[in-house]
C-alpha atoms as a PDB file:
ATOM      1  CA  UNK A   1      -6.405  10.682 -19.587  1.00  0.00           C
ATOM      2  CA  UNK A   2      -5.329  12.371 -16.449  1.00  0.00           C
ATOM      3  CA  UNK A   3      -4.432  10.859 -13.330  1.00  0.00           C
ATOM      4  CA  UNK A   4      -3.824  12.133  -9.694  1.00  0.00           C
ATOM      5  CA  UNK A   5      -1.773  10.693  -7.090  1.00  0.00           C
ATOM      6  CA  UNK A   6      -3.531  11.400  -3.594  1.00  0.00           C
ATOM      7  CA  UNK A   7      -3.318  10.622   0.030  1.00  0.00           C
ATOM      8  CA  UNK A   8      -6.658  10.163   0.812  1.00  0.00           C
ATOM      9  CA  UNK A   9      -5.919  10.509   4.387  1.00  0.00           C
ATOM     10  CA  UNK A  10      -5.286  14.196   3.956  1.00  0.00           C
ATOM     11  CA  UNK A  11      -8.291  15.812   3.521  1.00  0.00           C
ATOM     12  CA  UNK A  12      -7.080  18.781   1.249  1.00  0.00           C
ATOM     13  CA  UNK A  13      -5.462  16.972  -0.870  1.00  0.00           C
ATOM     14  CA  UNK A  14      -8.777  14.587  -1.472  1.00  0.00           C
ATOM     15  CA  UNK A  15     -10.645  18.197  -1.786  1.00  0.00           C
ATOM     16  CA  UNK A  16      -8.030  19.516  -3.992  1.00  0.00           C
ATOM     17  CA  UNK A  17      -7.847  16.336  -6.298  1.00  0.00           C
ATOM     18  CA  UNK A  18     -11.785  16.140  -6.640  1.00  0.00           C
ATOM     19  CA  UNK A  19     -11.783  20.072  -7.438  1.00  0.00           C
ATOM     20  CA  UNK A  20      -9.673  19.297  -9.787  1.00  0.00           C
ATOM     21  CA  UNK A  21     -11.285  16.472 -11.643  1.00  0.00           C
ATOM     22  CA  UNK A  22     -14.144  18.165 -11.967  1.00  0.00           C
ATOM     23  CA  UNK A  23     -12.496  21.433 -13.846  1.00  0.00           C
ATOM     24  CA  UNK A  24     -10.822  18.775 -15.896  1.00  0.00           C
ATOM     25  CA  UNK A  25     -13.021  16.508 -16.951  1.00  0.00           C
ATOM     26  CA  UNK A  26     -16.184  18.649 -16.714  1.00  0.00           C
ATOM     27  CA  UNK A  27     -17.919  16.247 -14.381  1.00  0.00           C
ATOM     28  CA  UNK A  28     -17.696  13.453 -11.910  1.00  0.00           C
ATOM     29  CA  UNK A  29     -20.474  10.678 -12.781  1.00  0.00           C
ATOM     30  CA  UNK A  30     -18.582   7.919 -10.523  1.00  0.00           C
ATOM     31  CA  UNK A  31     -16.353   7.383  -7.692  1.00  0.00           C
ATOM     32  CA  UNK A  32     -15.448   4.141  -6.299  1.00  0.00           C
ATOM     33  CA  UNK A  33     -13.453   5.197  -2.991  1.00  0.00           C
ATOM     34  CA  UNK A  34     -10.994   1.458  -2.665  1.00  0.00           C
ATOM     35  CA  UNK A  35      -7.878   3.002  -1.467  1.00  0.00           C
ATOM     36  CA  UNK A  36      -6.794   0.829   1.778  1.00  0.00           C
ATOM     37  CA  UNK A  37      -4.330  -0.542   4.087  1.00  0.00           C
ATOM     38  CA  UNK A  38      -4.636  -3.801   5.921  1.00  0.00           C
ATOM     39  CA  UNK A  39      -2.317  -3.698   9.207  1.00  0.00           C
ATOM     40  CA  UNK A  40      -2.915  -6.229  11.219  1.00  0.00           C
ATOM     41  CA  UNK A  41      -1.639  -7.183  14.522  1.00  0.00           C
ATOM     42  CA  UNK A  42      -0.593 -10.551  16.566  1.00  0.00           C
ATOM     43  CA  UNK A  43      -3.169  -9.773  18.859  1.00  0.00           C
ATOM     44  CA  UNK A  44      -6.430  -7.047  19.674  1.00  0.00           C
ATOM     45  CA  UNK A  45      -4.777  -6.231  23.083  1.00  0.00           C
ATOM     46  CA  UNK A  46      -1.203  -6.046  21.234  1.00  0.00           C
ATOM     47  CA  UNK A  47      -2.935  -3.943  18.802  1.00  0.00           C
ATOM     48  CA  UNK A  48      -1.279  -0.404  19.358  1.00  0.00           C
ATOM     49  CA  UNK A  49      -2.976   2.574  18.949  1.00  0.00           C
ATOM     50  CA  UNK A  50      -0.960   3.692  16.038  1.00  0.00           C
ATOM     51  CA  UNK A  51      -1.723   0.966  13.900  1.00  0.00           C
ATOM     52  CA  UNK A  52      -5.662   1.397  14.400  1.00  0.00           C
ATOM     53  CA  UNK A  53      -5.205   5.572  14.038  1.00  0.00           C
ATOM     54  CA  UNK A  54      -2.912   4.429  10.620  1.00  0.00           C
ATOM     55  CA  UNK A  55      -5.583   1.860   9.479  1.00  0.00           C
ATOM     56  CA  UNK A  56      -8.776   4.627  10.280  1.00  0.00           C
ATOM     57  CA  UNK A  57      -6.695   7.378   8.459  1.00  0.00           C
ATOM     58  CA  UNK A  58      -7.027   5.988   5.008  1.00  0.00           C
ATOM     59  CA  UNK A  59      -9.599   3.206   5.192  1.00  0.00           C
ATOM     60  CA  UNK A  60     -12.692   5.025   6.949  1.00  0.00           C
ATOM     61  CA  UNK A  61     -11.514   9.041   6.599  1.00  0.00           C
ATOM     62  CA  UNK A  62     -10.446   7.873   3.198  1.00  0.00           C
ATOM     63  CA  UNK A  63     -13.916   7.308   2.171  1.00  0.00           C
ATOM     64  CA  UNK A  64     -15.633   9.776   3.968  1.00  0.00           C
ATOM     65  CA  UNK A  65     -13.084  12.480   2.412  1.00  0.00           C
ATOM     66  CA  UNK A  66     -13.731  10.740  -0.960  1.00  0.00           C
ATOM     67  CA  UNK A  67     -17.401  10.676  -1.010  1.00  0.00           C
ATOM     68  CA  UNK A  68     -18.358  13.862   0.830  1.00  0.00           C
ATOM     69  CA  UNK A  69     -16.560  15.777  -2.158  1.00  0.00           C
ATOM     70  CA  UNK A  70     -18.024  13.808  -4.992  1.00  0.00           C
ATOM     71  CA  UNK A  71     -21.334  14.660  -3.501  1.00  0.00           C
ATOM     72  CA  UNK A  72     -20.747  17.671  -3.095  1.00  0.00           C
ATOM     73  CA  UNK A  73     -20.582  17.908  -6.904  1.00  0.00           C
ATOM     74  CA  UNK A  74     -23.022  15.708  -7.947  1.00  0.00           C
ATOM     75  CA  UNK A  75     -25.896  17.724  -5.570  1.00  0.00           C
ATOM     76  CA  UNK A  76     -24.644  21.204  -7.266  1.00  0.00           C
ATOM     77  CA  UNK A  77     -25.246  19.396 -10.236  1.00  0.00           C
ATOM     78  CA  UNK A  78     -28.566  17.873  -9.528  1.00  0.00           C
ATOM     79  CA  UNK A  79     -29.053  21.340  -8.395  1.00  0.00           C
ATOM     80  CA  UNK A  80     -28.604  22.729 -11.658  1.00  0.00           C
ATOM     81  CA  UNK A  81     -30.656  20.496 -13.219  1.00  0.00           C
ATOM     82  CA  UNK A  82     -28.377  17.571 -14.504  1.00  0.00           C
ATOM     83  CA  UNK A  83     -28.839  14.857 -11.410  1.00  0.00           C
ATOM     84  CA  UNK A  84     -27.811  11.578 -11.162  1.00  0.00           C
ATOM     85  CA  UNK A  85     -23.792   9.922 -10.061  1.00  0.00           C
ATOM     86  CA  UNK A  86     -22.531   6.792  -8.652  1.00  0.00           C
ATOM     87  CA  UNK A  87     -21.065   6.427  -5.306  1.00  0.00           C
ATOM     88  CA  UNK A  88     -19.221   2.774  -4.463  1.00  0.00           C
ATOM     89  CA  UNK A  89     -17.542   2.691  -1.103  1.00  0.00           C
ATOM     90  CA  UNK A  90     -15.052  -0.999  -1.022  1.00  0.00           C
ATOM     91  CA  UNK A  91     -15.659  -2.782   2.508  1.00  0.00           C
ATOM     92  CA  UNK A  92     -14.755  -5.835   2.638  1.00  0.00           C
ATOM     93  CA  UNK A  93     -16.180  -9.999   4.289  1.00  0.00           C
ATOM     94  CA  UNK A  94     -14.287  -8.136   7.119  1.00  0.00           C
ATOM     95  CA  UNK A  95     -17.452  -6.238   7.938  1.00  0.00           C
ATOM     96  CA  UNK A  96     -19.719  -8.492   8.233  1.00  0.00           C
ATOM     97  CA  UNK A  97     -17.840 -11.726   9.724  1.00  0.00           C
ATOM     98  CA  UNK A  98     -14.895 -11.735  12.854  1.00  0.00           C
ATOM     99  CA  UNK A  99     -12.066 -11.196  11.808  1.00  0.00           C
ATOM    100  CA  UNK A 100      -9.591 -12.009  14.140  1.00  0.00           C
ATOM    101  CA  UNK A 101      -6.097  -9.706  14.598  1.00  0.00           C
ATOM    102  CA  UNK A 102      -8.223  -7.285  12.565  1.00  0.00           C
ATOM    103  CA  UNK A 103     -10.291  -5.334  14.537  1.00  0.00           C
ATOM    104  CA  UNK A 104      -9.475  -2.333  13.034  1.00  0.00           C
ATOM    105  CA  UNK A 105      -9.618  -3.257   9.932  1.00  0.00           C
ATOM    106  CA  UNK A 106     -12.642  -4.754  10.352  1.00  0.00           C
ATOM    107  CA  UNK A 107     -13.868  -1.652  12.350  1.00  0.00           C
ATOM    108  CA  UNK A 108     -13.563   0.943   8.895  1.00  0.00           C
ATOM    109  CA  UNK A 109     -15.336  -1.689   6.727  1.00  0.00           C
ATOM    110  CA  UNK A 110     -18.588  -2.029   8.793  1.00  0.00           C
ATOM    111  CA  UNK A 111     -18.389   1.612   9.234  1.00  0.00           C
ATOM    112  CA  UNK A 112     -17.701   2.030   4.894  1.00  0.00           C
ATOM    113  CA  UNK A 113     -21.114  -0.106   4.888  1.00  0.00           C
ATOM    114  CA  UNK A 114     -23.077   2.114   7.462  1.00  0.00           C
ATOM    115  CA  UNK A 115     -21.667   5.303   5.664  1.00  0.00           C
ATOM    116  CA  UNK A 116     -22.524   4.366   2.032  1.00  0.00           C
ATOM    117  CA  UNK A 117     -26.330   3.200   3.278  1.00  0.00           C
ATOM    118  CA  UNK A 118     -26.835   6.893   5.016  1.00  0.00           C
ATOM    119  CA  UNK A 119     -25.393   8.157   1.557  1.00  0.00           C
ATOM    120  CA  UNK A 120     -27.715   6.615  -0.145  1.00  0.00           C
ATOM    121  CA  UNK A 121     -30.772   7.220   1.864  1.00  0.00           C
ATOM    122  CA  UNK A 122     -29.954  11.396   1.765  1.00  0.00           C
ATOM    123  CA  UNK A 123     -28.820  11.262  -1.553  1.00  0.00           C
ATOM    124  CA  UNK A 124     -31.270   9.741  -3.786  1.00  0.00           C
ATOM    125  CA  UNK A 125     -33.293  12.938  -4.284  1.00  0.00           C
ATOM    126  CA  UNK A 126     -30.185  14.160  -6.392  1.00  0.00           C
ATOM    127  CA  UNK A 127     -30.733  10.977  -8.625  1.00  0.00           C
ATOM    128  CA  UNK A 128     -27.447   9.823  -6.683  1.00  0.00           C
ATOM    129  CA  UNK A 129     -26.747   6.483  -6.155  1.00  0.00           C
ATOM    130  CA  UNK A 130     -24.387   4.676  -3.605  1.00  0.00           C
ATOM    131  CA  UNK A 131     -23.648   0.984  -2.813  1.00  0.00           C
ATOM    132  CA  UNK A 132     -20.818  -1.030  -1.547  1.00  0.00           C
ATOM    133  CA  UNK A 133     -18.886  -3.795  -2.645  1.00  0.00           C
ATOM    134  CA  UNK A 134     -17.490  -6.339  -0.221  1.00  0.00           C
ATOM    135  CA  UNK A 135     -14.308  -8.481  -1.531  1.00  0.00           C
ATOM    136  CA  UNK A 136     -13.462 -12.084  -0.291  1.00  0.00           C
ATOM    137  CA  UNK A 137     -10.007 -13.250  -0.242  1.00  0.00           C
ATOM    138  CA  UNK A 138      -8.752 -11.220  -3.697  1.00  0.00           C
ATOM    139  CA  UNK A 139      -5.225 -11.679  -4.918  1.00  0.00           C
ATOM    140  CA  UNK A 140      -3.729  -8.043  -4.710  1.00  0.00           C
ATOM    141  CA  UNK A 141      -0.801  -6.204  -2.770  1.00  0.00           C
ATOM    142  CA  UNK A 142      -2.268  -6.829   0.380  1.00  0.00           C
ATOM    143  CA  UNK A 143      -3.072 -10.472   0.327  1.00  0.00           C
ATOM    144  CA  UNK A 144       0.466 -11.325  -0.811  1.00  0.00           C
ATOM    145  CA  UNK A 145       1.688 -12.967   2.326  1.00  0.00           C
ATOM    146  CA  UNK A 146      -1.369 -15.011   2.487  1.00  0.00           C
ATOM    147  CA  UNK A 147      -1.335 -16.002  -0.802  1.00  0.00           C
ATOM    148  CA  UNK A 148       2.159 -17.829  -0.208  1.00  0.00           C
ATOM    149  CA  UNK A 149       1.428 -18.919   2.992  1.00  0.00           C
ATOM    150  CA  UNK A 150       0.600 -23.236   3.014  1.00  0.00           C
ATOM    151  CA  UNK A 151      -1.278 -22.486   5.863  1.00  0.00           C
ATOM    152  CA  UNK A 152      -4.006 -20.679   4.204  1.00  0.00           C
ATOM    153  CA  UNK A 153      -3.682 -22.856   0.802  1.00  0.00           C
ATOM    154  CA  UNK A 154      -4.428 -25.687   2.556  1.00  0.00           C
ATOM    155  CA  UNK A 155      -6.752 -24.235   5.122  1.00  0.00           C
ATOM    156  CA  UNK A 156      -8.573 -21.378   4.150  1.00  0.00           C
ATOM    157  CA  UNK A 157      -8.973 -21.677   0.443  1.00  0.00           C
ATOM    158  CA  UNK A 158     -10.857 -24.883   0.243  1.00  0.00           C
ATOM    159  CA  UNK A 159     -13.485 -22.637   2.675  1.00  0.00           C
ATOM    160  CA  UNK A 160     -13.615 -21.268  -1.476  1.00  0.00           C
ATOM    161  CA  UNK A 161     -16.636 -22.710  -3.069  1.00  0.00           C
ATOM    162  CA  UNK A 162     -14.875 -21.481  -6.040  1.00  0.00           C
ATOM    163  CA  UNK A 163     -11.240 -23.066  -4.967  1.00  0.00           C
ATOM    164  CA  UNK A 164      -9.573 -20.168  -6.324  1.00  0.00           C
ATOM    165  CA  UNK A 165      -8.520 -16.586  -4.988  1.00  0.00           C
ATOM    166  CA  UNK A 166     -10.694 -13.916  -6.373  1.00  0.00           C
ATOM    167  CA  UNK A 167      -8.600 -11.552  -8.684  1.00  0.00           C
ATOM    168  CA  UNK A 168      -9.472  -7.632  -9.718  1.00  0.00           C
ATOM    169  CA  UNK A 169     -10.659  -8.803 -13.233  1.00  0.00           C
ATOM    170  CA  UNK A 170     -13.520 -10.308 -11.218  1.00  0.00           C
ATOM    171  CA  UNK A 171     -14.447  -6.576 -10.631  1.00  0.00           C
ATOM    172  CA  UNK A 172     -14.489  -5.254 -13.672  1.00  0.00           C
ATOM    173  CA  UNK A 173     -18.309  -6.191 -14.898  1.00  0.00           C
ATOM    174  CA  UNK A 174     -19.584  -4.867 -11.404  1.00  0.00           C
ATOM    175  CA  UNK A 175     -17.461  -1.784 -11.630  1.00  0.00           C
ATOM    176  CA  UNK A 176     -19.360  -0.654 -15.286  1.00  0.00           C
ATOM    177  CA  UNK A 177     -22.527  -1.567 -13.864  1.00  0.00           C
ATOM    178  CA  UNK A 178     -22.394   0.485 -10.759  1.00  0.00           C
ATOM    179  CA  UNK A 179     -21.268   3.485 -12.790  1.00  0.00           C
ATOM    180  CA  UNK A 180     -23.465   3.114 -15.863  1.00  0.00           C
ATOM    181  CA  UNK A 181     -27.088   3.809 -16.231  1.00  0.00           C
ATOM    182  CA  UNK A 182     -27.913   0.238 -15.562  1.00  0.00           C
ATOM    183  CA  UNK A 183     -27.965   0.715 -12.168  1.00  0.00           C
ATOM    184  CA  UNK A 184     -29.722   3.374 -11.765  1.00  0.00           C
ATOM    185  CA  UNK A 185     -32.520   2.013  -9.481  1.00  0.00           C
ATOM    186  CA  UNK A 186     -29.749   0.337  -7.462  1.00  0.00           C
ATOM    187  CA  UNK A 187     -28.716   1.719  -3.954  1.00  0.00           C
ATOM    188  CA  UNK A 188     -27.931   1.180  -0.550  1.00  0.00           C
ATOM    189  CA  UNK A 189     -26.954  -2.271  -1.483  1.00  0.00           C
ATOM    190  CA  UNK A 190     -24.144  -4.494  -0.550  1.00  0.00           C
ATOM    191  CA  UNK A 191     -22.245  -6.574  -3.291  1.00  0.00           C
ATOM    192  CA  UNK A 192     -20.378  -9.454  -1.678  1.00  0.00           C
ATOM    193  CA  UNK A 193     -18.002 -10.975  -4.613  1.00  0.00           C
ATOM    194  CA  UNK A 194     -16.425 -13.869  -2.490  1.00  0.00           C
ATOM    195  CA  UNK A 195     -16.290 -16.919  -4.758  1.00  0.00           C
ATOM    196  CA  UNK A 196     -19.179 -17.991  -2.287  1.00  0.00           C
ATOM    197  CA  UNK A 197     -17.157 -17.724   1.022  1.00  0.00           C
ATOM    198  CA  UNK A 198     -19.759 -16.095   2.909  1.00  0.00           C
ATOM    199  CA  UNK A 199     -22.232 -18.798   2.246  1.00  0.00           C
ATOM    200  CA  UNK A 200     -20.350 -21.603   2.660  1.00  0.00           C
END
């Protein structure tokens, strides 16, 4: 199996790469757009504008890149008689709680969510599908400094009804639902896999 190495900031490439996938592989069926950066800052007013450009470039024109080209060939596919794809856009709790020092971060997830429901709404006449998943506090690249921080151990991950960080093996069962047939009935929803944060 193939595998492309893209800036999804730059739209050609993203157009390129999807192009390409499809000549490959013959089809696209699903696309989970989760490629993201997490700058923070000390402060929203010491928040500089280059950060929130940096943070917009690959979290919300990312997506938006990412998903406008898989529909594009999953309607000239519907369109030919063969409908139906998945479409999962990764917010994150950011959206849909304050998230202090992380306005812009926050800022592309709530707008990931508001993207994926329009998706969905236009797109379900091609048989096309499109939902979100929002992660809690997941042990990955980004979460690195928290996860070493005593601060956050002691403070933030009791919040856990779980009492563990989530990890991307978590995922995994979502992810094959979303792109199999299984879900086909399933859109414009929003999956919040949190260990129970949110709730708590």
């Amino acid at each position: 199996m193939k595998a492309w190495t893209v800036d999804v900031a730059d739209e050609a490439a993203v157009v390129t790469a999807m192009a390409d996938t499809a000549a490959q592989m013959g089809r696209i069926d699903s696309v989970f757009a989760n490629a993201g950066v997490g700058y923070g800052a000390p402060s929203f007013v010491d928040m500089s504008t280059e950060t929130y450009r940096k943070t917009l470039a690959v979290n919300l024109d990312g997506v938006f890149f990412t998903l406008r080209e898989a529909c594009r060939h999953m309607v000239e596919r519907a369109k030919a008689g063969d409908p139906g794809g998945s479409l999962v856009g990764v917010a994150s709790l950011a959206a849909i709680e304050g998230a202090a020092r992380n306005e812009a971060y926050a800022a592309t997830k709530g707008a990931v969510i508001s993207m994926i429901k329009s998706v969905a709404v236009e797109h379900a006449r091609y048989g096309v599908r499109a939902n979100a998943i929002l992660p809690g506090w997941i042990a990955t690249d980004m979460t690195e400094m928290a996860q070493s921080s005593p601060a956050f151990t002691e403070k933030v991950l009791p919040r856990v009804p779980m009492r563990r960080w989530g990890t991307p093996d978590d995922f995994g069962g979502l992810a094959v639902y979303l792109a199999s047939s299984a879900s086909a009935f399933h859109t414009g929803d929003l999956l919040v896999v949190d260990g129970g944060y949110a709730i708590f």
